[in-house]
PDB file of N, CA and C in Angstrom:
ATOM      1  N   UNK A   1    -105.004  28.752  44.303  1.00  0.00           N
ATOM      2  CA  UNK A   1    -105.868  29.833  44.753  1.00  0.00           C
ATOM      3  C   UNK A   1    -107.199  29.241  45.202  1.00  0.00           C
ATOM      4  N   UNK A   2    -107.776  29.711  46.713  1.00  0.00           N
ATOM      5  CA  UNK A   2    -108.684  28.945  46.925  1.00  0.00           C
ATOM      6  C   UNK A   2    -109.944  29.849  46.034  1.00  0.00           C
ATOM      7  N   UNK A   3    -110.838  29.273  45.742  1.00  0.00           N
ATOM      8  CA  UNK A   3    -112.410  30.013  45.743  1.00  0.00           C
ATOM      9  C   UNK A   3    -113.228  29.884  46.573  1.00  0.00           C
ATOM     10  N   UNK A   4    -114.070  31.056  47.399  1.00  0.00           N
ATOM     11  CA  UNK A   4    -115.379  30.705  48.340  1.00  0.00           C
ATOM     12  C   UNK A   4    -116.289  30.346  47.198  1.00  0.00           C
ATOM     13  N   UNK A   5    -117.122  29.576  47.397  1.00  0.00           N
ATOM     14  CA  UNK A   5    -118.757  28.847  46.502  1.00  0.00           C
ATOM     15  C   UNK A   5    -119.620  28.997  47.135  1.00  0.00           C
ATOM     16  N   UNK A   6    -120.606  29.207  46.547  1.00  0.00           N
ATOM     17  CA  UNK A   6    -122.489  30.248  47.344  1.00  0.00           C
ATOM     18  C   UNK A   6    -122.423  28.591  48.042  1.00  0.00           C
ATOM     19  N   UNK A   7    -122.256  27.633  47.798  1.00  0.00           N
ATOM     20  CA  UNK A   7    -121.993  26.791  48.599  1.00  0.00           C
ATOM     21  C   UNK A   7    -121.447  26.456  50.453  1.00  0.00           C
ATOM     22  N   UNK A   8    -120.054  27.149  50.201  1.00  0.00           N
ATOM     23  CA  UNK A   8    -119.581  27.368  51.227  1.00  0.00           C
ATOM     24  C   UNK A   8    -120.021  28.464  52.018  1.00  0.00           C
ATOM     25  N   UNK A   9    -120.352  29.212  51.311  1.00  0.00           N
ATOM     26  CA  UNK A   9    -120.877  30.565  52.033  1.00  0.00           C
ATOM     27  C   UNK A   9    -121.871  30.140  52.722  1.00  0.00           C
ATOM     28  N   UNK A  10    -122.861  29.442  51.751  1.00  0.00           N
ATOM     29  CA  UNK A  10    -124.310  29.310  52.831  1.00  0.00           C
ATOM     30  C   UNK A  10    -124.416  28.440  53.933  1.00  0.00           C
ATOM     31  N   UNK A  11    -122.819  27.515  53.845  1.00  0.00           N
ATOM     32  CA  UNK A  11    -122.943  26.109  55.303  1.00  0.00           C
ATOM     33  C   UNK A  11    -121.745  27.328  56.227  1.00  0.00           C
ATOM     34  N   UNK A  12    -121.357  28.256  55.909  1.00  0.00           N
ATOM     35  CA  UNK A  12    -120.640  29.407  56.821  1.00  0.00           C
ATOM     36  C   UNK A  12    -122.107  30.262  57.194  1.00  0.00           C
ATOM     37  N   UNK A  13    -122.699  30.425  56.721  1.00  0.00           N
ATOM     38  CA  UNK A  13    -123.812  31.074  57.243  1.00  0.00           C
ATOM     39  C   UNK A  13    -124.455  30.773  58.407  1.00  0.00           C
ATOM     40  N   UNK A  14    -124.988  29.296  57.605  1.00  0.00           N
ATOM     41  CA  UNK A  14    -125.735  28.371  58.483  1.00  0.00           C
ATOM     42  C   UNK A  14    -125.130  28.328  59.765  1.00  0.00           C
ATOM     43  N   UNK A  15    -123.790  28.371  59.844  1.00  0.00           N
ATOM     44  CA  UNK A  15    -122.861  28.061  60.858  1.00  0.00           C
ATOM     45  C   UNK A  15    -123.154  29.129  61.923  1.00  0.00           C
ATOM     46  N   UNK A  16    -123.290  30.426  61.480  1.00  0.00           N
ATOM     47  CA  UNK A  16    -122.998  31.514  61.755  1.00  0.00           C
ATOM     48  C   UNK A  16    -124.134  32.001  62.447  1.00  0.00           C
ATOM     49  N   UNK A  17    -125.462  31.392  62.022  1.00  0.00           N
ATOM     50  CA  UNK A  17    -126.754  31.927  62.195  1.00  0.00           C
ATOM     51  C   UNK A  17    -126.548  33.323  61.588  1.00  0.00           C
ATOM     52  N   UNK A  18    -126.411  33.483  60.169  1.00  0.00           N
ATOM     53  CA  UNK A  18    -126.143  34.782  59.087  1.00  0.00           C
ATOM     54  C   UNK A  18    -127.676  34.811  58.351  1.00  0.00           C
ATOM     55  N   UNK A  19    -128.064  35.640  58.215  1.00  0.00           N
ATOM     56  CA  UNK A  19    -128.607  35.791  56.900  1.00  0.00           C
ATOM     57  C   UNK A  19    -128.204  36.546  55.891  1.00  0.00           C
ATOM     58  N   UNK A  20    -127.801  35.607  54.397  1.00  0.00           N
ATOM     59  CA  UNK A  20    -127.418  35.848  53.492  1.00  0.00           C
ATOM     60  C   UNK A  20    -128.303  36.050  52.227  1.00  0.00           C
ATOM     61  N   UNK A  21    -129.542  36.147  52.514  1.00  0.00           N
ATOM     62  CA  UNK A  21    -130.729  36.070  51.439  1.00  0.00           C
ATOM     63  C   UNK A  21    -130.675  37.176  50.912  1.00  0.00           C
ATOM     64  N   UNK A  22    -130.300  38.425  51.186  1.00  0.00           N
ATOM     65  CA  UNK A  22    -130.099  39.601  50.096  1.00  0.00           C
ATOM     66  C   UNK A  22    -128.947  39.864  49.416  1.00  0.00           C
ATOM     67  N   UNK A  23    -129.158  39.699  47.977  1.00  0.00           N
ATOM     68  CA  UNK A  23    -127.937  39.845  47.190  1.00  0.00           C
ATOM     69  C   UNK A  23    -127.091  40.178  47.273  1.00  0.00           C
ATOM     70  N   UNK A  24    -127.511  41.705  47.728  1.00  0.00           N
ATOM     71  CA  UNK A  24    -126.367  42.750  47.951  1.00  0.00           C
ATOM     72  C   UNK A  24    -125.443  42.332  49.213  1.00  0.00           C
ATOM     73  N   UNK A  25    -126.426  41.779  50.679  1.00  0.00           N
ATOM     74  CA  UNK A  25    -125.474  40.987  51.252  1.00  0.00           C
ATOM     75  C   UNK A  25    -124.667  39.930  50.905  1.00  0.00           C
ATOM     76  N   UNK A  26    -125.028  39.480  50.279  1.00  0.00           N
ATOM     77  CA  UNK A  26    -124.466  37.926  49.762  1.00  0.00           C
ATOM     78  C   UNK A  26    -122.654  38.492  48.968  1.00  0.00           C
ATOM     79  N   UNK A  27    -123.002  39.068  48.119  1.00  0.00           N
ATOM     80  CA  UNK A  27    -122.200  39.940  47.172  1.00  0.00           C
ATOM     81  C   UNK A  27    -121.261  40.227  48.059  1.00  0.00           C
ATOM     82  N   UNK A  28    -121.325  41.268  48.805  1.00  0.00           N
ATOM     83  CA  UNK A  28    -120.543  41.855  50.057  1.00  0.00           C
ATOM     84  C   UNK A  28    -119.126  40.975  50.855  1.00  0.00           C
ATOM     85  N   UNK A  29    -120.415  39.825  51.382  1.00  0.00           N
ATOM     86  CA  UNK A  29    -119.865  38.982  52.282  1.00  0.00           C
ATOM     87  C   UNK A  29    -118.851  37.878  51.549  1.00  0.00           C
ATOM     88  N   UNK A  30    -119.533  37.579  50.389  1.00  0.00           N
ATOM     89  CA  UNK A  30    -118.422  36.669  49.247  1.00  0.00           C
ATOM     90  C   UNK A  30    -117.036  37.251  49.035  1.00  0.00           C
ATOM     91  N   UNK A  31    -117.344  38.504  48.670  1.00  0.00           N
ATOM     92  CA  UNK A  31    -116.345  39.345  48.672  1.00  0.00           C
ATOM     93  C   UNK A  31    -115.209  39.757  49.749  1.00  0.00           C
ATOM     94  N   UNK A  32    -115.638  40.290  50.898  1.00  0.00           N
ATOM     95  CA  UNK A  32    -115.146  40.191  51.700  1.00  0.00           C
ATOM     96  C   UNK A  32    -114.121  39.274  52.211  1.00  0.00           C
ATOM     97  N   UNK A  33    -115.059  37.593  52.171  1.00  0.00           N
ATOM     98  CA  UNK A  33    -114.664  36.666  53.064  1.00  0.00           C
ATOM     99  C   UNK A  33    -113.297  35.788  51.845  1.00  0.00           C
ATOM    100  N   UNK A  34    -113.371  36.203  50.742  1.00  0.00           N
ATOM    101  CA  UNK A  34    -112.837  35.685  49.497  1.00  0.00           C
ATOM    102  C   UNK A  34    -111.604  36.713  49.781  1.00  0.00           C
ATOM    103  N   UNK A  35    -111.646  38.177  50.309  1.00  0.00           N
ATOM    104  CA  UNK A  35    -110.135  38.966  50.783  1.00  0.00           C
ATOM    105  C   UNK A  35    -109.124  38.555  51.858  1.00  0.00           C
ATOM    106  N   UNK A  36    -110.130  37.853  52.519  1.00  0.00           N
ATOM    107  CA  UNK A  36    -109.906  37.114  54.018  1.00  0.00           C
ATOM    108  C   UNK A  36    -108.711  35.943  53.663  1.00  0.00           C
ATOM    109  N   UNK A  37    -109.215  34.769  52.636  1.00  0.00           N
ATOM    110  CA  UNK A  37    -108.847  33.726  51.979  1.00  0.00           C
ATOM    111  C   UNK A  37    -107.462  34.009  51.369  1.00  0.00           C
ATOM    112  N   UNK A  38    -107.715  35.327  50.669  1.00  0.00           N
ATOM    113  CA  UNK A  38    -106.396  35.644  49.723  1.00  0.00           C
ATOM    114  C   UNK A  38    -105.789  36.080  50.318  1.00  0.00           C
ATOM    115  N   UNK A  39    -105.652  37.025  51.801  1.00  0.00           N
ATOM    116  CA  UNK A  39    -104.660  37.153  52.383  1.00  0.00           C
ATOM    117  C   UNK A  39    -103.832  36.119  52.793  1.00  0.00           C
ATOM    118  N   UNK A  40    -104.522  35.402  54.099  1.00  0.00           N
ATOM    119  CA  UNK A  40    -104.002  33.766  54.337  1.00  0.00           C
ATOM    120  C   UNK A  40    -102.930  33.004  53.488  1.00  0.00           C
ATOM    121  N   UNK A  41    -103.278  33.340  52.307  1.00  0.00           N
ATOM    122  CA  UNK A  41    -102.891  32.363  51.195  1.00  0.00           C
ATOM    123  C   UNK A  41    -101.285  33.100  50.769  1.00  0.00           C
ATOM    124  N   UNK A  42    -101.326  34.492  51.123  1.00  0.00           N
ATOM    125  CA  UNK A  42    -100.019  35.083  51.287  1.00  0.00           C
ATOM    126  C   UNK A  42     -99.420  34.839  52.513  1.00  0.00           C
ATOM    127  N   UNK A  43     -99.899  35.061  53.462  1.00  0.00           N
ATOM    128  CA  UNK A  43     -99.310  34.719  54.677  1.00  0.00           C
ATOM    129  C   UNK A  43     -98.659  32.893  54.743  1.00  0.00           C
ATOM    130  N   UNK A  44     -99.198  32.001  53.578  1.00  0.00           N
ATOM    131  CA  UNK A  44     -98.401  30.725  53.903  1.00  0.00           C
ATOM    132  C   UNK A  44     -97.727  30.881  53.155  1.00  0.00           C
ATOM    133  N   UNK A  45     -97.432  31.848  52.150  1.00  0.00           N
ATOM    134  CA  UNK A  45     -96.489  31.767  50.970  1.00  0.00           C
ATOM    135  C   UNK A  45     -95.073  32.360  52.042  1.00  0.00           C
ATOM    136  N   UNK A  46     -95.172  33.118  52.968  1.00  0.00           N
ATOM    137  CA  UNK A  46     -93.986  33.733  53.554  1.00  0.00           C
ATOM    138  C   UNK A  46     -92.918  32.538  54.209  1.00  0.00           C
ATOM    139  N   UNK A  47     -91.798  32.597  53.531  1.00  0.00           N
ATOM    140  CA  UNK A  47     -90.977  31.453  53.910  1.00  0.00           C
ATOM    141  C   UNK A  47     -90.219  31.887  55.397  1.00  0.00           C
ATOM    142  N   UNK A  48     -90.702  31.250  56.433  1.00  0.00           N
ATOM    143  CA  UNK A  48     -89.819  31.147  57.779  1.00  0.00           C
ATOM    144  C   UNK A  48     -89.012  29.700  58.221  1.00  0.00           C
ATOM    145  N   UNK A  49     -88.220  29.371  57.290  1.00  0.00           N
ATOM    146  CA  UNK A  49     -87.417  28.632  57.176  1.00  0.00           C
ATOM    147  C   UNK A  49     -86.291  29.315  58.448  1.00  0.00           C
ATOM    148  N   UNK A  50     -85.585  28.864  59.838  1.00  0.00           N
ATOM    149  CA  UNK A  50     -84.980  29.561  60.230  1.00  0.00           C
ATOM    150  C   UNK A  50     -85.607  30.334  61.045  1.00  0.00           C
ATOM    151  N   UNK A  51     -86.770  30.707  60.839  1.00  0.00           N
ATOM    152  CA  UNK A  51     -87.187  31.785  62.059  1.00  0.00           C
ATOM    153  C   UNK A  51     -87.688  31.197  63.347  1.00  0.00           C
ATOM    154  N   UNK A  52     -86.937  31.894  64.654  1.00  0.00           N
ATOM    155  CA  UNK A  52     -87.177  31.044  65.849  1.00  0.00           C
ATOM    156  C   UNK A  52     -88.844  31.632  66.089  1.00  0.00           C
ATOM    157  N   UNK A  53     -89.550  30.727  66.478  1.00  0.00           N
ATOM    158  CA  UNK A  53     -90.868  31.455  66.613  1.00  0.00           C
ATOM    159  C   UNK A  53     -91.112  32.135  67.878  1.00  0.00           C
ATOM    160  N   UNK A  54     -91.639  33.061  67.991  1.00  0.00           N
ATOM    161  CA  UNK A  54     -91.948  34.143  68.917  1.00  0.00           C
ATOM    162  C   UNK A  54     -92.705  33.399  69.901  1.00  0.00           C
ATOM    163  N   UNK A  55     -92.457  33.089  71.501  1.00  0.00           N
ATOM    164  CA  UNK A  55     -93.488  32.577  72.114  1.00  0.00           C
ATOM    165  C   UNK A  55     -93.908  33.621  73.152  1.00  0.00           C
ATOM    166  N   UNK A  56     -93.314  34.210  73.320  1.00  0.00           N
ATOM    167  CA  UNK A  56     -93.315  35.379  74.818  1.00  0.00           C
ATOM    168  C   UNK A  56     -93.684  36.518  73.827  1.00  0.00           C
ATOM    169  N   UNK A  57     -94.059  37.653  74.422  1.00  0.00           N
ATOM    170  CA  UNK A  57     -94.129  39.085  73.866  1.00  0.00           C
ATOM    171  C   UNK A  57     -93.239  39.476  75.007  1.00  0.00           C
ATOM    172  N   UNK A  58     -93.303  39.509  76.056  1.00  0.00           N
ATOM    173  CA  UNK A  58     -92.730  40.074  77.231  1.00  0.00           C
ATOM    174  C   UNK A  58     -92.068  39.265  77.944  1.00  0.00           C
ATOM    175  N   UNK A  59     -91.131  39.123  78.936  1.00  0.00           N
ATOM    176  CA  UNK A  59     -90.556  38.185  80.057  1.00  0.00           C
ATOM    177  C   UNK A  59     -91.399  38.406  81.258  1.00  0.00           C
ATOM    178  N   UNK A  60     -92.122  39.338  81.462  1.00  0.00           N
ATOM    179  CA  UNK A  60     -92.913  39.716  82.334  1.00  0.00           C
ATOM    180  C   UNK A  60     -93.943  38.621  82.686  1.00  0.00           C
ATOM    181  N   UNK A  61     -94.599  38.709  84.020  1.00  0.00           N
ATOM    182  CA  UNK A  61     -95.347  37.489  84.693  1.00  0.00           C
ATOM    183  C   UNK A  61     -96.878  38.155  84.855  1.00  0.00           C
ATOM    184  N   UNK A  62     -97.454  37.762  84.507  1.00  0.00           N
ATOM    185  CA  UNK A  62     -99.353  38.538  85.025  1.00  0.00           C
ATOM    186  C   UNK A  62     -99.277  38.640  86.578  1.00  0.00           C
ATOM    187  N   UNK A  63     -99.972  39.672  86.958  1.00  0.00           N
ATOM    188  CA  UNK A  63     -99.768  39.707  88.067  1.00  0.00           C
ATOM    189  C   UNK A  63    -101.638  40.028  88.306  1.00  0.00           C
ATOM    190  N   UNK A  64    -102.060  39.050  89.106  1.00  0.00           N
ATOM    191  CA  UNK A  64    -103.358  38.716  89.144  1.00  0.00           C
ATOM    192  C   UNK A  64    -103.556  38.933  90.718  1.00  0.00           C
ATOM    193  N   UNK A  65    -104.774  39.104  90.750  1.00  0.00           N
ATOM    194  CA  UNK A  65    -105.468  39.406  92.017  1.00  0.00           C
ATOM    195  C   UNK A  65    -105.806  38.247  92.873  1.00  0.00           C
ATOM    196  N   UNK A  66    -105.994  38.556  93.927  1.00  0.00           N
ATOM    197  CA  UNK A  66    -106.654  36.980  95.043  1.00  0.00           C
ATOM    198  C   UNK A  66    -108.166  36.903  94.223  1.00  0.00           C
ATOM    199  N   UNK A  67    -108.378  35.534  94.023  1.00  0.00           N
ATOM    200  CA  UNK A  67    -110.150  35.971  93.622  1.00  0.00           C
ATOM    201  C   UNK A  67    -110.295  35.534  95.159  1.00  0.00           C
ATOM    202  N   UNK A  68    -112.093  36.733  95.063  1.00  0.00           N
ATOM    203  CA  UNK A  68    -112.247  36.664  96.556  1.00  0.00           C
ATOM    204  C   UNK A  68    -113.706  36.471  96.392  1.00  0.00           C
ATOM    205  N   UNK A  69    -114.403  35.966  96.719  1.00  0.00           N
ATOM    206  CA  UNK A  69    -115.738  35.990  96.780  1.00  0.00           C
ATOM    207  C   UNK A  69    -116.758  36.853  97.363  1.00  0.00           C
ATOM    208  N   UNK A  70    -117.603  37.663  97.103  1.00  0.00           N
ATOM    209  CA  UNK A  70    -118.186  38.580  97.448  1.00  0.00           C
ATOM    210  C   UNK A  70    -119.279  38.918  97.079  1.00  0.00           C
ATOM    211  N   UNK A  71    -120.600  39.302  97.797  1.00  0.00           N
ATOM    212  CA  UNK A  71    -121.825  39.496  97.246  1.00  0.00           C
ATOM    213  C   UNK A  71    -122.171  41.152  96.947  1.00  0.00           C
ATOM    214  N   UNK A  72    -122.155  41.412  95.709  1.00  0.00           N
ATOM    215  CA  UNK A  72    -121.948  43.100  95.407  1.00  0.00           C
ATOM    216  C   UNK A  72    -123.470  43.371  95.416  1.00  0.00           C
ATOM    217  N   UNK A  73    -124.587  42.615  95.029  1.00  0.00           N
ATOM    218  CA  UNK A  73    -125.876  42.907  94.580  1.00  0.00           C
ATOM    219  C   UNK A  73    -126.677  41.702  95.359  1.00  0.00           C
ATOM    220  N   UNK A  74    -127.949  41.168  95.885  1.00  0.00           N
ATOM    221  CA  UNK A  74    -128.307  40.487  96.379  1.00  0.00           C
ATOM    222  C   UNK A  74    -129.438  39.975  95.237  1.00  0.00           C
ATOM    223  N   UNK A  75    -129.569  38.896  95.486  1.00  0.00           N
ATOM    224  CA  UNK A  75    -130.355  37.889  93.975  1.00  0.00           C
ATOM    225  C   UNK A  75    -131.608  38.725  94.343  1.00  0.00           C
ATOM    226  N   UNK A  76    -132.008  39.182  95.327  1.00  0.00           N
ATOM    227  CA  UNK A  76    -133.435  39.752  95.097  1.00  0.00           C
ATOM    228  C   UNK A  76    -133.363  41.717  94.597  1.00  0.00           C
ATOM    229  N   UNK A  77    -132.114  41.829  94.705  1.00  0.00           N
ATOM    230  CA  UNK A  77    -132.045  43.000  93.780  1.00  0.00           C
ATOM    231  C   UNK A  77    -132.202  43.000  92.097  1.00  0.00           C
ATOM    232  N   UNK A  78    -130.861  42.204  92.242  1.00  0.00           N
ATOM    233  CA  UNK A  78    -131.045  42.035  90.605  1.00  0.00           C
ATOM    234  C   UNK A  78    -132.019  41.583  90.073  1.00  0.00           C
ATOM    235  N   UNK A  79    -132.962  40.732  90.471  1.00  0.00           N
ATOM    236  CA  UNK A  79    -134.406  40.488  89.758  1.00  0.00           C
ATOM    237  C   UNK A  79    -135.336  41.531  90.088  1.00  0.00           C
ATOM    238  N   UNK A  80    -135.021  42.697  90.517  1.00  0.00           N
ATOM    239  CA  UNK A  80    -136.304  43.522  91.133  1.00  0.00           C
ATOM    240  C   UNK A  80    -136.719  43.949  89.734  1.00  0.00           C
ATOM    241  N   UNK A  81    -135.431  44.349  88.574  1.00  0.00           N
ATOM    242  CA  UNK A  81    -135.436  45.260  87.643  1.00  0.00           C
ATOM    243  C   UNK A  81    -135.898  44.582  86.534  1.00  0.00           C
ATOM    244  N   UNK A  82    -136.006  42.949  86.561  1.00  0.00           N
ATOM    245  CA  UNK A  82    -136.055  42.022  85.492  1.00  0.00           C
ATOM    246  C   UNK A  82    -137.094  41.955  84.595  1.00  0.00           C
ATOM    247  N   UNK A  83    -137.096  41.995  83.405  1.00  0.00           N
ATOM    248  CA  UNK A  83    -138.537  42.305  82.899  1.00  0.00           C
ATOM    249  C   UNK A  83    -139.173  40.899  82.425  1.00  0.00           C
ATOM    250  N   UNK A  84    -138.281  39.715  82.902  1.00  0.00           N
ATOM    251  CA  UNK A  84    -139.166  38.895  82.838  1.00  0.00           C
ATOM    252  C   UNK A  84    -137.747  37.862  83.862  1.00  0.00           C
ATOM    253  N   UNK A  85    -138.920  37.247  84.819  1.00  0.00           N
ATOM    254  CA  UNK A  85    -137.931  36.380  85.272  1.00  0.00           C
ATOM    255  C   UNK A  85    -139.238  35.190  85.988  1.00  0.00           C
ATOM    256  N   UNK A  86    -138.939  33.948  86.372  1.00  0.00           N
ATOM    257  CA  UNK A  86    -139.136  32.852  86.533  1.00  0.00           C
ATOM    258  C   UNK A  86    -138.789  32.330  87.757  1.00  0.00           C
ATOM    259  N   UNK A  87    -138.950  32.801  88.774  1.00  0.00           N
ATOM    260  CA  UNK A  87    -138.969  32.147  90.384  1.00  0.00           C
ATOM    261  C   UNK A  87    -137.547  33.115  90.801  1.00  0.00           C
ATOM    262  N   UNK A  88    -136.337  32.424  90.553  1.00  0.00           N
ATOM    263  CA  UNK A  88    -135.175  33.119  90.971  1.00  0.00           C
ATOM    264  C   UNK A  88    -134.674  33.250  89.929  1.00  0.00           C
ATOM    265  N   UNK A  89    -134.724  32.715  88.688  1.00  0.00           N
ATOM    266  CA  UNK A  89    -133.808  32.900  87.508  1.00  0.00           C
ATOM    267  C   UNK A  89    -134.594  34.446  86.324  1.00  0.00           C
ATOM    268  N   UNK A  90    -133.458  34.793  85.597  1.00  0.00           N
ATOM    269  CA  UNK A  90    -133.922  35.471  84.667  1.00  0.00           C
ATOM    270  C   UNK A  90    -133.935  34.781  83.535  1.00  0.00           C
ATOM    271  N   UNK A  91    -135.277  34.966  83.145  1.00  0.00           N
ATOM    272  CA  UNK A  91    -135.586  34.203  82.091  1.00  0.00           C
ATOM    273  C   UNK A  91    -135.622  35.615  80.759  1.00  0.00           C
ATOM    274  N   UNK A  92    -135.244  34.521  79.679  1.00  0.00           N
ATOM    275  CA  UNK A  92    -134.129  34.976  78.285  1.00  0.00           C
ATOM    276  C   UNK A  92    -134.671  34.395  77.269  1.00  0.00           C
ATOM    277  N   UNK A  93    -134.850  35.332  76.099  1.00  0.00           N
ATOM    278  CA  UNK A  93    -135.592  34.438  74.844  1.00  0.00           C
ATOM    279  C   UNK A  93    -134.588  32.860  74.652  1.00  0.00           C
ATOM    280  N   UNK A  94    -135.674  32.179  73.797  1.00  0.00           N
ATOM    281  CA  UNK A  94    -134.143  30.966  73.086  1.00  0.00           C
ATOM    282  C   UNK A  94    -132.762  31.253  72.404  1.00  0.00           C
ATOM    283  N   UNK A  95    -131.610  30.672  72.684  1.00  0.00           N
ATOM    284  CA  UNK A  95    -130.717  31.119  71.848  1.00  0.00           C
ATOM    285  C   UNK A  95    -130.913  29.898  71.031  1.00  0.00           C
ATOM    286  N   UNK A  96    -130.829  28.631  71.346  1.00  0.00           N
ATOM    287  CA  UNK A  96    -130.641  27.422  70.986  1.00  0.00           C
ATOM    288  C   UNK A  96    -131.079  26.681  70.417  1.00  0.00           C
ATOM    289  N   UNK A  97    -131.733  26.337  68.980  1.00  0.00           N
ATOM    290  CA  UNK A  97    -133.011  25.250  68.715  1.00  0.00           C
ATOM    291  C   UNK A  97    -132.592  23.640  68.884  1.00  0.00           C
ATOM    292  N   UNK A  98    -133.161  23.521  70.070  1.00  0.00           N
ATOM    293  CA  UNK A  98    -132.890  21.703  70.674  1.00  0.00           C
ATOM    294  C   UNK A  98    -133.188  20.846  69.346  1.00  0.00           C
ATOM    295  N   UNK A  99    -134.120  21.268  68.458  1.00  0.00           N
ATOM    296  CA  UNK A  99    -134.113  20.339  67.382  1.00  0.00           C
ATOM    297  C   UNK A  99    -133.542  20.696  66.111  1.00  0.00           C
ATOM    298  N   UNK A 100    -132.989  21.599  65.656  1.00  0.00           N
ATOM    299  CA  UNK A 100    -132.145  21.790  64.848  1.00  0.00           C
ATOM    300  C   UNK A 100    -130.469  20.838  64.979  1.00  0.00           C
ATOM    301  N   UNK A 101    -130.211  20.181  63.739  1.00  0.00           N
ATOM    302  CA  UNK A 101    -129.281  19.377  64.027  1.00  0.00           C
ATOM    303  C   UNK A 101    -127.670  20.426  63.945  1.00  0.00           C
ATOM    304  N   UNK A 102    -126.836  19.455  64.274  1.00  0.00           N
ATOM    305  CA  UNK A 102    -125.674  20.135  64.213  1.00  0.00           C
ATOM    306  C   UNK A 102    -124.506  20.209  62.988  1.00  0.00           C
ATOM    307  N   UNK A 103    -125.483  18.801  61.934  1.00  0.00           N
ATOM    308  CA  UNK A 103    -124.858  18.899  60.356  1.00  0.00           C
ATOM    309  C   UNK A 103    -125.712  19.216  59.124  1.00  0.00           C
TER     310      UNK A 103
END
């Protein structure tokens, strides 16, 4: 049986960009993510010894469109409305911290 640890939770957080600092969240999400775990853990117990695995749902083929290229809006429209933009681009808070590491 696996266990989640305030451990794992908080480098899943971190991962996540979560905040887990209120108990009651914390509580919740342990919980939750610990139902998540115990399902899984049934799902490998199911013996498919023999079972051909399903690769198709359908025999059917996608049937996709020509992509076509086309200008629906002109770059000086869509920035007319922009509430903040930067020459031609729309400019967007940070998502990213360049100095935050990745371990």
């Amino acid at each position: 049986h696996m266990h989640l640890d305030n451990a794992t939770l908080d480098r899943i957080a971190e991962l996540a960009r979560l905040d887990v600092s209120d108990p009651a969240v914390r509580a919740s999400l342990l919980k939750d993510m610990q139902r998540v775990l115990d399902f899984v853990e049934q799902l490998e117990a199911v013996d498919t010894e023999g079972v051909e695995p399903l690769i198709f749902m359908t025999e059917g083929e996608n049937e996709l469109r020509e992509d076509v290229a086309r200008t629906e809006i002109t770059q000086a429209d869509a920035l007319r409305n922009a509430p903040v933009k930067d020459s031609d681009y729309f400019k967007v808070p940070r998502v990213v911290d360049k100095g935050q590491s990745g371990s």
